[in-house]
Every structure is written in structure tokens, then in C-alpha cells.
C-alpha atoms as a PDB file:
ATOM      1  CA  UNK A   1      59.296   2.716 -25.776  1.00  0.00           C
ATOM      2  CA  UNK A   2      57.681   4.362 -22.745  1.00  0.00           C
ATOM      3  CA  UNK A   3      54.653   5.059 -24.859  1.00  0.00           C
ATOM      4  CA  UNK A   4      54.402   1.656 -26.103  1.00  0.00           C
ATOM      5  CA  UNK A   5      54.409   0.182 -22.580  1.00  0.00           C
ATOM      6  CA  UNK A   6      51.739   2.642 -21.720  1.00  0.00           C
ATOM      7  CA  UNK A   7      49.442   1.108 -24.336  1.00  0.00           C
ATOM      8  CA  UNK A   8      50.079  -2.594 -23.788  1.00  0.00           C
ATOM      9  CA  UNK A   9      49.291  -1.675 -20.198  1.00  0.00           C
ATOM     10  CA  UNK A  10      46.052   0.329 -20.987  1.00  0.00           C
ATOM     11  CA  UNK A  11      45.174  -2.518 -23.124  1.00  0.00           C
ATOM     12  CA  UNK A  12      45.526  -5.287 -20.896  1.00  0.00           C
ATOM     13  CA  UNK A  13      43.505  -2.729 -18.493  1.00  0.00           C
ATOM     14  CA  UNK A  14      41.403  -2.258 -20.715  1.00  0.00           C
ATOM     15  CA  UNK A  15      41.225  -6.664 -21.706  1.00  0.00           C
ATOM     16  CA  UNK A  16      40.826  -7.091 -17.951  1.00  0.00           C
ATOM     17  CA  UNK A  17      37.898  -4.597 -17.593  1.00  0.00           C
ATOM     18  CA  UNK A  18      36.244  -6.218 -20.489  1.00  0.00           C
ATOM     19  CA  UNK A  19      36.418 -10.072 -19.426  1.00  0.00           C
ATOM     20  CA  UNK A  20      35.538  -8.706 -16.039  1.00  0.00           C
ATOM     21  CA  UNK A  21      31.782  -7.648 -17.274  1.00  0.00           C
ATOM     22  CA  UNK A  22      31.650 -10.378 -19.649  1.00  0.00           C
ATOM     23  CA  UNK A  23      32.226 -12.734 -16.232  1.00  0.00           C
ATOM     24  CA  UNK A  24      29.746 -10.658 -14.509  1.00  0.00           C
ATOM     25  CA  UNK A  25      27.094 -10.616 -16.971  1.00  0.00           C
ATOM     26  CA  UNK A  26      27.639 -14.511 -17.939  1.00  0.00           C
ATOM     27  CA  UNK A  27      27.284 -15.229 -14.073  1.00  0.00           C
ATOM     28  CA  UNK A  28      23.993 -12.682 -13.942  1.00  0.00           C
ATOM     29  CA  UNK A  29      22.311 -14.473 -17.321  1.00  0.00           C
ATOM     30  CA  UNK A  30      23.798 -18.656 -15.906  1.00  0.00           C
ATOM     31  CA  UNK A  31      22.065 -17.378 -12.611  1.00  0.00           C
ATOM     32  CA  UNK A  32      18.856 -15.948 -14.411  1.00  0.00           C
ATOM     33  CA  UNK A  33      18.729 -19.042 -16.771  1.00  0.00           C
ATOM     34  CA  UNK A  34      18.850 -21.460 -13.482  1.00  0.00           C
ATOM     35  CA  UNK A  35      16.309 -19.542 -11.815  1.00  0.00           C
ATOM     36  CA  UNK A  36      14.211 -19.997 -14.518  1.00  0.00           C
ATOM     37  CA  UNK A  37      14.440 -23.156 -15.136  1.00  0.00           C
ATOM     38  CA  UNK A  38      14.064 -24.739 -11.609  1.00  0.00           C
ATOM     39  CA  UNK A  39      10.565 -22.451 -11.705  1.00  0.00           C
ATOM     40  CA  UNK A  40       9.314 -23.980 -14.998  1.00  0.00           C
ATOM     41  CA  UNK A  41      10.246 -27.913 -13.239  1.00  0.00           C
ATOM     42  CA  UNK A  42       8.006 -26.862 -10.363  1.00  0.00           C
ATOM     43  CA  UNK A  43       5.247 -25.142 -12.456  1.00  0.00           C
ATOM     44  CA  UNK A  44       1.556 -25.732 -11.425  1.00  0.00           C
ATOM     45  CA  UNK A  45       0.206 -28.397 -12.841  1.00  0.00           C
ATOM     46  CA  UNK A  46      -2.498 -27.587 -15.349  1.00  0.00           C
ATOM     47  CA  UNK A  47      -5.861 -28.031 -14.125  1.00  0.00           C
ATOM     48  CA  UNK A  48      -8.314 -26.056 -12.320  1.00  0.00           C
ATOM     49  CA  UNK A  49     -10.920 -23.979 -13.081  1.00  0.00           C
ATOM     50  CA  UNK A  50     -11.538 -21.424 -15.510  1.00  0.00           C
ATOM     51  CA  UNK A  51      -9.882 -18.886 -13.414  1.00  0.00           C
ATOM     52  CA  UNK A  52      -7.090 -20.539 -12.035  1.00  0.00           C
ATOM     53  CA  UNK A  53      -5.840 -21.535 -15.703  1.00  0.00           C
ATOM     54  CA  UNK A  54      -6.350 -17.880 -16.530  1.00  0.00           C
ATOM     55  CA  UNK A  55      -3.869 -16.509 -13.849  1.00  0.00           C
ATOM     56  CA  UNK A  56      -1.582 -19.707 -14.935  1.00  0.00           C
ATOM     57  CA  UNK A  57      -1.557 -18.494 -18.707  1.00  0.00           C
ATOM     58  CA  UNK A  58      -0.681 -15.025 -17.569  1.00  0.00           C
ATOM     59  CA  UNK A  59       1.679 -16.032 -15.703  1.00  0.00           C
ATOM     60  CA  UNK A  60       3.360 -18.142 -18.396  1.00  0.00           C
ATOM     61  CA  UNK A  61       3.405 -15.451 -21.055  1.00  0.00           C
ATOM     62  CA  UNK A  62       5.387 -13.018 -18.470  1.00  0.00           C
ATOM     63  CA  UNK A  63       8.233 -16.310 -18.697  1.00  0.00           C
ATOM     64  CA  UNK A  64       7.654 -15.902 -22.263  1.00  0.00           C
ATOM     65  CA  UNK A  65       8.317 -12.192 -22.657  1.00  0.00           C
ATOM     66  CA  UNK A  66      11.048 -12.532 -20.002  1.00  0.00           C
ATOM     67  CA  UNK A  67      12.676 -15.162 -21.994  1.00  0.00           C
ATOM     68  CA  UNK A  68      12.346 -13.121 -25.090  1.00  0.00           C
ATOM     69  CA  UNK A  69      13.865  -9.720 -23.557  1.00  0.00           C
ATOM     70  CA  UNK A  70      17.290 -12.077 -22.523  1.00  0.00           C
ATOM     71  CA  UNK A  71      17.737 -12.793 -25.970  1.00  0.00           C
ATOM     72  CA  UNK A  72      20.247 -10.325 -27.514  1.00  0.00           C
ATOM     73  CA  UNK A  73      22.205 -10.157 -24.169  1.00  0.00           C
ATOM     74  CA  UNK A  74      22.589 -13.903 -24.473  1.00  0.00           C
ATOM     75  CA  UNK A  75      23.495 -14.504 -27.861  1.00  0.00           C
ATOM     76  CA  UNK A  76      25.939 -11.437 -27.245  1.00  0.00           C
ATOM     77  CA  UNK A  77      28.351 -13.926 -24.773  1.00  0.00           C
ATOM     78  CA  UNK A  78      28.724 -16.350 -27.768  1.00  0.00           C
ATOM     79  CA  UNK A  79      28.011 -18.939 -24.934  1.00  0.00           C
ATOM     80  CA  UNK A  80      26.922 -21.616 -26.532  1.00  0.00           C
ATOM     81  CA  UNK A  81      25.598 -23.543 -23.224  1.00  0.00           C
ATOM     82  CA  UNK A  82      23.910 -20.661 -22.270  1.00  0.00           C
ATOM     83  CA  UNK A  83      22.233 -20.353 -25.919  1.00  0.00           C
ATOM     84  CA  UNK A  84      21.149 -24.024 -25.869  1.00  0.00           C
ATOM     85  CA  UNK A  85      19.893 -23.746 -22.195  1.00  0.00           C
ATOM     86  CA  UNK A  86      18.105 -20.884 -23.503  1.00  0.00           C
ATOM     87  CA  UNK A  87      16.331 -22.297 -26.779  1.00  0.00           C
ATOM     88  CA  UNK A  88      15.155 -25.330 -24.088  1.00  0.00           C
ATOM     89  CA  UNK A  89      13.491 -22.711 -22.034  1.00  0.00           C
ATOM     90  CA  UNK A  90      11.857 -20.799 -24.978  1.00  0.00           C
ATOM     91  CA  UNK A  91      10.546 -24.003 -26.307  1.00  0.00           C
ATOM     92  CA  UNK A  92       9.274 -25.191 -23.196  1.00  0.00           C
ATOM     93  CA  UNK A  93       7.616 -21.639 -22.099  1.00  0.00           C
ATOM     94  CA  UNK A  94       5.936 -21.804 -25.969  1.00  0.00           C
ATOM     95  CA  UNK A  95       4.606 -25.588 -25.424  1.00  0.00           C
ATOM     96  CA  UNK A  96       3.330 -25.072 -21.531  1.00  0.00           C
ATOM     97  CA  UNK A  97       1.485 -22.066 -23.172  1.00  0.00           C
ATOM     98  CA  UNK A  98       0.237 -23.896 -25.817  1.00  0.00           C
ATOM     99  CA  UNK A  99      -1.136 -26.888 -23.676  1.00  0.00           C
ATOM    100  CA  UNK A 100      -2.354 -23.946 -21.113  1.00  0.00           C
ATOM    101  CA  UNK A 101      -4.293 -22.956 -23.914  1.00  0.00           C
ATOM    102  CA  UNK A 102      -6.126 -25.909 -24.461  1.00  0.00           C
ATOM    103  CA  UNK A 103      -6.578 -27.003 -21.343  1.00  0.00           C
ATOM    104  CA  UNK A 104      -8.491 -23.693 -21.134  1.00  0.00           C
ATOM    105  CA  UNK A 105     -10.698 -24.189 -23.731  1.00  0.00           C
ATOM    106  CA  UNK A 106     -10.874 -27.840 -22.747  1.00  0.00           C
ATOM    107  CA  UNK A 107     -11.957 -26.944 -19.249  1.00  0.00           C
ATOM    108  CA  UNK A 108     -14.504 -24.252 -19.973  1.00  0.00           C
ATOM    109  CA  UNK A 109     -15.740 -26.837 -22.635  1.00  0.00           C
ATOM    110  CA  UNK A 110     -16.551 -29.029 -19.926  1.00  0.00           C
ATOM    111  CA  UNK A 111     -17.512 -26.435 -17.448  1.00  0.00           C
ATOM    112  CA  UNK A 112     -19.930 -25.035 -19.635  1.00  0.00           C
ATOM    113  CA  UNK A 113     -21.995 -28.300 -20.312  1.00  0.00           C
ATOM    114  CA  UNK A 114     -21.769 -29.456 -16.430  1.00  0.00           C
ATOM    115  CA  UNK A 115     -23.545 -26.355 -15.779  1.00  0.00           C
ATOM    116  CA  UNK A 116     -26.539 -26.631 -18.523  1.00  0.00           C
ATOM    117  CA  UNK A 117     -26.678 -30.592 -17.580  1.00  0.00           C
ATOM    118  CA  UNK A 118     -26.722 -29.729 -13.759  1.00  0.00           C
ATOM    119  CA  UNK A 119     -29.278 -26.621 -14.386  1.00  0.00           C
ATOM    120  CA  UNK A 120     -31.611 -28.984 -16.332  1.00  0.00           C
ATOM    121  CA  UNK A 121     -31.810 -31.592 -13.866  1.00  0.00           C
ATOM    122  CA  UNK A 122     -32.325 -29.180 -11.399  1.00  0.00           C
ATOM    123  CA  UNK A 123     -35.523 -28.151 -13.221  1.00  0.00           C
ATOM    124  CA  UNK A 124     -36.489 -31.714 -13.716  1.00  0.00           C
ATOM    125  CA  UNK A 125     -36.210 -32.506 -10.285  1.00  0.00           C
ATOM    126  CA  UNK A 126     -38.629 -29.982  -9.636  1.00  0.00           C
ATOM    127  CA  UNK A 127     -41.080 -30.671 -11.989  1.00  0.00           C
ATOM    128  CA  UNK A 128     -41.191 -34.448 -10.762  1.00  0.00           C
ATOM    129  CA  UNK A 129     -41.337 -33.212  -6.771  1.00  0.00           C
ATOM    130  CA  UNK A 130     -44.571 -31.430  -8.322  1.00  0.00           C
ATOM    131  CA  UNK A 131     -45.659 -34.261 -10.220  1.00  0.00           C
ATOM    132  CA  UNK A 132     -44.938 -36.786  -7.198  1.00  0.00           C
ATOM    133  CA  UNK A 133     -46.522 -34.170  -4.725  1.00  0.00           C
ATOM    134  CA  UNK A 134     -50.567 -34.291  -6.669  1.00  0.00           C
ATOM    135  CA  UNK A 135     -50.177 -37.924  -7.391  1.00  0.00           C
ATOM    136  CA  UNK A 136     -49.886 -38.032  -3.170  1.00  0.00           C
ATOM    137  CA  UNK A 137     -52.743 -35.495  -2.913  1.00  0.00           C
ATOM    138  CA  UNK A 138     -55.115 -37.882  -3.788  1.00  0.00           C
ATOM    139  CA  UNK A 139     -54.670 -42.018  -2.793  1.00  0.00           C
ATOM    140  CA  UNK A 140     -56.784 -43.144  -6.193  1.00  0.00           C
ATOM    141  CA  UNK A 141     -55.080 -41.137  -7.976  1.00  0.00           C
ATOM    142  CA  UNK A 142     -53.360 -43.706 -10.163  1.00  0.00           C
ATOM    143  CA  UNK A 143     -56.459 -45.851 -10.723  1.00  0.00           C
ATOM    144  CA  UNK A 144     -58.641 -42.634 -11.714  1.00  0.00           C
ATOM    145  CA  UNK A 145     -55.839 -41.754 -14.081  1.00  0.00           C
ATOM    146  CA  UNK A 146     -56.239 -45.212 -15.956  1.00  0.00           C
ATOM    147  CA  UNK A 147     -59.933 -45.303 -15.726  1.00  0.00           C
ATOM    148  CA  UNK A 148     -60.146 -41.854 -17.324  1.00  0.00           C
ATOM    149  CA  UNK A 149     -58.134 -42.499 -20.256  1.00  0.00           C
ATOM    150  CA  UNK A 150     -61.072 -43.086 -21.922  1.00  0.00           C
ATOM    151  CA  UNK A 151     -62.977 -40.353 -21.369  1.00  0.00           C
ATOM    152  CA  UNK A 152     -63.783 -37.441 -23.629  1.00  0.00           C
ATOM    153  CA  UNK A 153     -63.529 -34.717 -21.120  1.00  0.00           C
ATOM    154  CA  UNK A 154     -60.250 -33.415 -20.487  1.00  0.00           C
ATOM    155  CA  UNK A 155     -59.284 -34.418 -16.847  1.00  0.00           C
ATOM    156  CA  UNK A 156     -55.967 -33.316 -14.682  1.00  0.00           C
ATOM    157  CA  UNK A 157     -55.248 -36.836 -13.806  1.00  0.00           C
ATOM    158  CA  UNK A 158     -54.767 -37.798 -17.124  1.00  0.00           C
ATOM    159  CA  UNK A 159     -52.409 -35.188 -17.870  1.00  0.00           C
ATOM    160  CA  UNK A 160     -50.452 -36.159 -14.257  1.00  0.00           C
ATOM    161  CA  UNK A 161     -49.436 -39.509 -15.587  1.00  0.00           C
ATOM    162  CA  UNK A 162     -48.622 -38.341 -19.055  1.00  0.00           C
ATOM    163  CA  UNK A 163     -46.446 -35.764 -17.482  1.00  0.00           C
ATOM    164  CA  UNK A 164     -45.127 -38.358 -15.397  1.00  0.00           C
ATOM    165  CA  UNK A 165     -43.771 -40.269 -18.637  1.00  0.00           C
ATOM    166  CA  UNK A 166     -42.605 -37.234 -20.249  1.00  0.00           C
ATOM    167  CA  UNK A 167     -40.197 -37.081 -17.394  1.00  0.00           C
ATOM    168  CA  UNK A 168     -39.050 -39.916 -17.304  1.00  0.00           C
ATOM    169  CA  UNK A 169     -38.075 -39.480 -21.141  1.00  0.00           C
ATOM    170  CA  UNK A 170     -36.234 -36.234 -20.477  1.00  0.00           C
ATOM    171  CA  UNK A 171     -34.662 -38.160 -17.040  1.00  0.00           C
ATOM    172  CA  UNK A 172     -33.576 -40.434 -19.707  1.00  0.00           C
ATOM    173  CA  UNK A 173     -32.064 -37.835 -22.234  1.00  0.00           C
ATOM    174  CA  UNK A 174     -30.406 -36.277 -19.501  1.00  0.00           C
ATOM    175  CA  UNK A 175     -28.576 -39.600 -18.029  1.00  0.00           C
ATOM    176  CA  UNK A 176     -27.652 -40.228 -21.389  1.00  0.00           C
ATOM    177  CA  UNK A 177     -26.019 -37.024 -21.327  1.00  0.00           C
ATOM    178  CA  UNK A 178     -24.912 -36.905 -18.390  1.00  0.00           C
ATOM    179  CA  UNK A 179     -22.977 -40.053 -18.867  1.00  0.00           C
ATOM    180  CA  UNK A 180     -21.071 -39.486 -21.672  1.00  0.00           C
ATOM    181  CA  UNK A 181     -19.601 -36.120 -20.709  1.00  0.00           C
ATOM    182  CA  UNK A 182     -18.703 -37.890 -17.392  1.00  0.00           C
ATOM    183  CA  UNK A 183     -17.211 -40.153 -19.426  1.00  0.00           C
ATOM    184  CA  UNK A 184     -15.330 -38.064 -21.901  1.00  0.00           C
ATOM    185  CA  UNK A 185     -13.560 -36.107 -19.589  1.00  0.00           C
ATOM    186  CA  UNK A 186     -13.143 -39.164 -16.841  1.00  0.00           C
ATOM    187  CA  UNK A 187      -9.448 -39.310 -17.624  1.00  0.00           C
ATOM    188  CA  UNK A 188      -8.627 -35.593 -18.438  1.00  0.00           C
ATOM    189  CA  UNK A 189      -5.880 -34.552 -15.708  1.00  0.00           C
ATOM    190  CA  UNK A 190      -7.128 -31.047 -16.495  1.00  0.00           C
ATOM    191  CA  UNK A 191     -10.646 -31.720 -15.071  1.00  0.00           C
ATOM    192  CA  UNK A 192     -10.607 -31.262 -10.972  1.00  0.00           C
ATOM    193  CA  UNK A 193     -12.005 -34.582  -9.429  1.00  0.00           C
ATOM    194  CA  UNK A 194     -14.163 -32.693  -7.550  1.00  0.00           C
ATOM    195  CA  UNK A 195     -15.939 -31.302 -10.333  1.00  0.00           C
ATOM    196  CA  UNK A 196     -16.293 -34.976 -11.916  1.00  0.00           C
ATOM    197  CA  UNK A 197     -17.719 -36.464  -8.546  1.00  0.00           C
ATOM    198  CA  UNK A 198     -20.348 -33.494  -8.450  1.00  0.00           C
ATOM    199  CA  UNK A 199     -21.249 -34.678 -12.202  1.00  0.00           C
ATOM    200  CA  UNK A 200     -21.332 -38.033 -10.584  1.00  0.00           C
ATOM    201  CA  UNK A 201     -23.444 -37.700  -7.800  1.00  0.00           C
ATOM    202  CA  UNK A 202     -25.963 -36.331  -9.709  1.00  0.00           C
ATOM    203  CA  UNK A 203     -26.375 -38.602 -11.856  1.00  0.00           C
ATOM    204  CA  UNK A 204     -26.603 -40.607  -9.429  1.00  0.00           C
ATOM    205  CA  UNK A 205     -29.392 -38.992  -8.041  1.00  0.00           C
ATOM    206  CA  UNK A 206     -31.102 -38.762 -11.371  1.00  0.00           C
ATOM    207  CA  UNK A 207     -30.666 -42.860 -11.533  1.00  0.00           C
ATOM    208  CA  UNK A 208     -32.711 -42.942  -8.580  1.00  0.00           C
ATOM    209  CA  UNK A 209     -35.679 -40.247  -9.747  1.00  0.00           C
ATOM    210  CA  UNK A 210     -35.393 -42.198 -12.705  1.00  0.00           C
ATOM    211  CA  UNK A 211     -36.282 -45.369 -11.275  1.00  0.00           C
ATOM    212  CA  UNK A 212     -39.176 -43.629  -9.300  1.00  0.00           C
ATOM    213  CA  UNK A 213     -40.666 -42.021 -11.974  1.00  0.00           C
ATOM    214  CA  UNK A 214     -40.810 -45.915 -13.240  1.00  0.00           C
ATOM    215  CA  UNK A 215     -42.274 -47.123 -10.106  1.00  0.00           C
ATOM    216  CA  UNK A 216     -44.895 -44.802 -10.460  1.00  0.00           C
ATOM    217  CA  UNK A 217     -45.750 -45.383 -13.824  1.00  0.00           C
ATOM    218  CA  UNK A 218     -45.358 -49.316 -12.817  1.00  0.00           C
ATOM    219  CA  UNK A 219     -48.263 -48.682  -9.626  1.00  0.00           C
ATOM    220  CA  UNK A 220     -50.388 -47.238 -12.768  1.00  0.00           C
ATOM    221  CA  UNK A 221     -50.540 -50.102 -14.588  1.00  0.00           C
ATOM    222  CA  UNK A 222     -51.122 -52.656 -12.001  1.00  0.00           C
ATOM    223  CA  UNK A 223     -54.280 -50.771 -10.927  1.00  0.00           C
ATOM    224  CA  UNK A 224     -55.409 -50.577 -14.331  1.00  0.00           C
ATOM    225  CA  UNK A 225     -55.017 -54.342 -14.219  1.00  0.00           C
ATOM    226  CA  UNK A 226     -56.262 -54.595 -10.865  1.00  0.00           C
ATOM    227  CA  UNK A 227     -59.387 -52.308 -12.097  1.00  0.00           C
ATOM    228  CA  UNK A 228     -60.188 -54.491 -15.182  1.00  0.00           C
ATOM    229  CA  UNK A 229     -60.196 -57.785 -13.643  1.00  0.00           C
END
């Protein structure tokens, strides 16, 4: 008899010890699990640069592998709040990385041809400054263009205003460009506004080049007409 009450009493010891780290490691995981998922409400949001979304993936796959390590403890409490709280967070850490992902590729995308647009009209610019510069150097310099159209000798004037159209084709190309990637990504939430309003500006500026390099082509032709009559 005195043995049997030993037992019960080691047993319910025993019971007690055992819902006492169940308690403690259900109130460690609920805390964990709460933690969690207040961070994941007040994530970033995602857009940025190339290197800001890079430091935002990495830090959603440590979530991810965080999530993953609670697992076996979790399933282990038969708890099954704490299992469905924790399927929520393992699908939302695999969709934010997912969407991370593309925004990524999405924002190098347009990173990448920003840069090669901006570059080129950079190099256009120039080239017309040039352009604009001789046809200053010399005040008849639009007539004498027109009047040696016709020659057979090779002259530097006549190349100036041919140039001078061939820019304003490739201004053209480039607006064209410029436009619709401006417009492509105008309502991408992943795109900083700051990066669209450079795009912008720009081609604003190239609107306005543009319309000289008409002007000038426009002063060319009313001299020729001026010249013939």
C-alpha cells in the first residue's frame, strides 16, 4: 500500500513536471508566434532599389528558415491554434518572398533601361550642344547649308544640317522610348517616385531639345526660301 502511494505520488510529480514544460514551452512558441507575426504586419513595404530589396529578401528568408526550425516543436504541443497560426505565417513568409522576388527582377528591369535611356540622351545632348555650337560659329550658316546642297564638293555645312536631322530622329526614338517605360511602370508601387520623376524630367528636357532641333531645321528652310525668291 505504501509503495503504491509512492507511485501515484511520483506520478502525479512526475504529470505535474510534464504539463509544467508543456505550459512553458506553449507560452515560449504563443510568444514567438506573436512576435512574429506583429513583425510580418509591419514589414517594409516592397519597393526600393536594387539594394534595398536585396537586404529585404534576406531578411525574409531568415523568417522563412526561422519559421521552418519551429516546426517539429510546434506540431509536438498538438496545439492546433498554434499549428494554424503557424501554417498562416509559413504561407505568408513564402508569398512576401515570392512577390520580393519579383519586385526584384521587376525593379532592376526597370533600373536597367532608365540607365541606357538616361546614358543615351546624355550622349545626344551632347552631340546637339556640338551641333548647335558650329551652327552659332558662323551667322549664314543655315543659308550656306541650303545653298550648298547642290554642290559637288563635299562641304561641312552640309553635313551640320544633316546631322542636325539625324538628331532629331534619334531625339525622337528616344522620347518614344522614354515614354513608354515611363509609362509601363507609372503605376508599379515597387518603382520609387523619385526614380519615375528623374525619367520624367528628362524627357522633359528631351521635349524641349526636340523642339529646338526643329526650330533649327525650320530657320533652314525659310532661308532657303528666303534665298530663292
Amino acid at each position: 500500500l505504501i509503495l503504491l502511494c509512492y507511485l501515484k505520488l511520483y506520478q502525479t510529480a512526475e504529470q505535474r513536471e510534464t504539463a509544467e514544460q508543456y505550459q512553458a514551452t506553449f507560452n515560449e512558441l504563443l510568444e514567438w508566434v506573436t512576435k512574429v507575426e506583429e513583425t510580418l504586419a509591419e514589414a517594409e513595404p516592397m519597393t526600393g532599389d536594387v539594394e534595398k530589396l536585396e537586404q529585404l529578401l534576406e531578411k525574409q528568408k531568415d523568417f522563412q528558415e526561422a519559421i521552418s526550425e519551429r516546426h517539429e516543436s510546434i506540431v509536438a504541443l498538438k496545439s492546433l491554434d498554434l499549428m494554424g497560426r503557424w501554417e498562416a505565417l509559413s504561407l505568408t513568409c513564402e508569398t512576401r518572398e515570392k512577390h520580393l522576388n519579383d519586385a526584384l527582377r521587376h525593379v532592376a528591369s526597370f533600373q536597367m533601361k532608365s540607365r541606357v535611356l538616361l546614358d543615351r540622351i546624355d550622349v545626344l545632348h551632347t552631340e546637339y550642344c556640338c551641333l548647335e555650337a558650329a551652327s552659332r560659329s558662323d551667322s549664314l550658316f543655315f543659308r550656306r547649308c541650303v545653298l550648298c546642297q547642290c554642290s559637288s564638293e563635299p562641304r561641312y555645312e552640309v553635313a551640320l544640317v544633316g546631322e542636325i536631322e539625324s538628331c532629331r530622329k534619334d531625339f525622337k526614338e528616344a522620347l518614344a522610348l522614354g515614354q513608354q517605360l515611363a509609362s509601363d511602370f507609372l503605376d508599379d508601387s515597387t518603382i520609387v517616385d523619385a526614380d519615375l520623376e528623374l525619367l520624367k524630367s528628362r524627357l522633359a528636357q528631351l521635349q524641349i531639345l526636340l523642339a529646338a532641333c526643329g526650330d533649327s531645321l525650320n530657320m533652314a528652310e525659310k532661308e532657303k526660301e528666303d534665298e530663292n525668291s
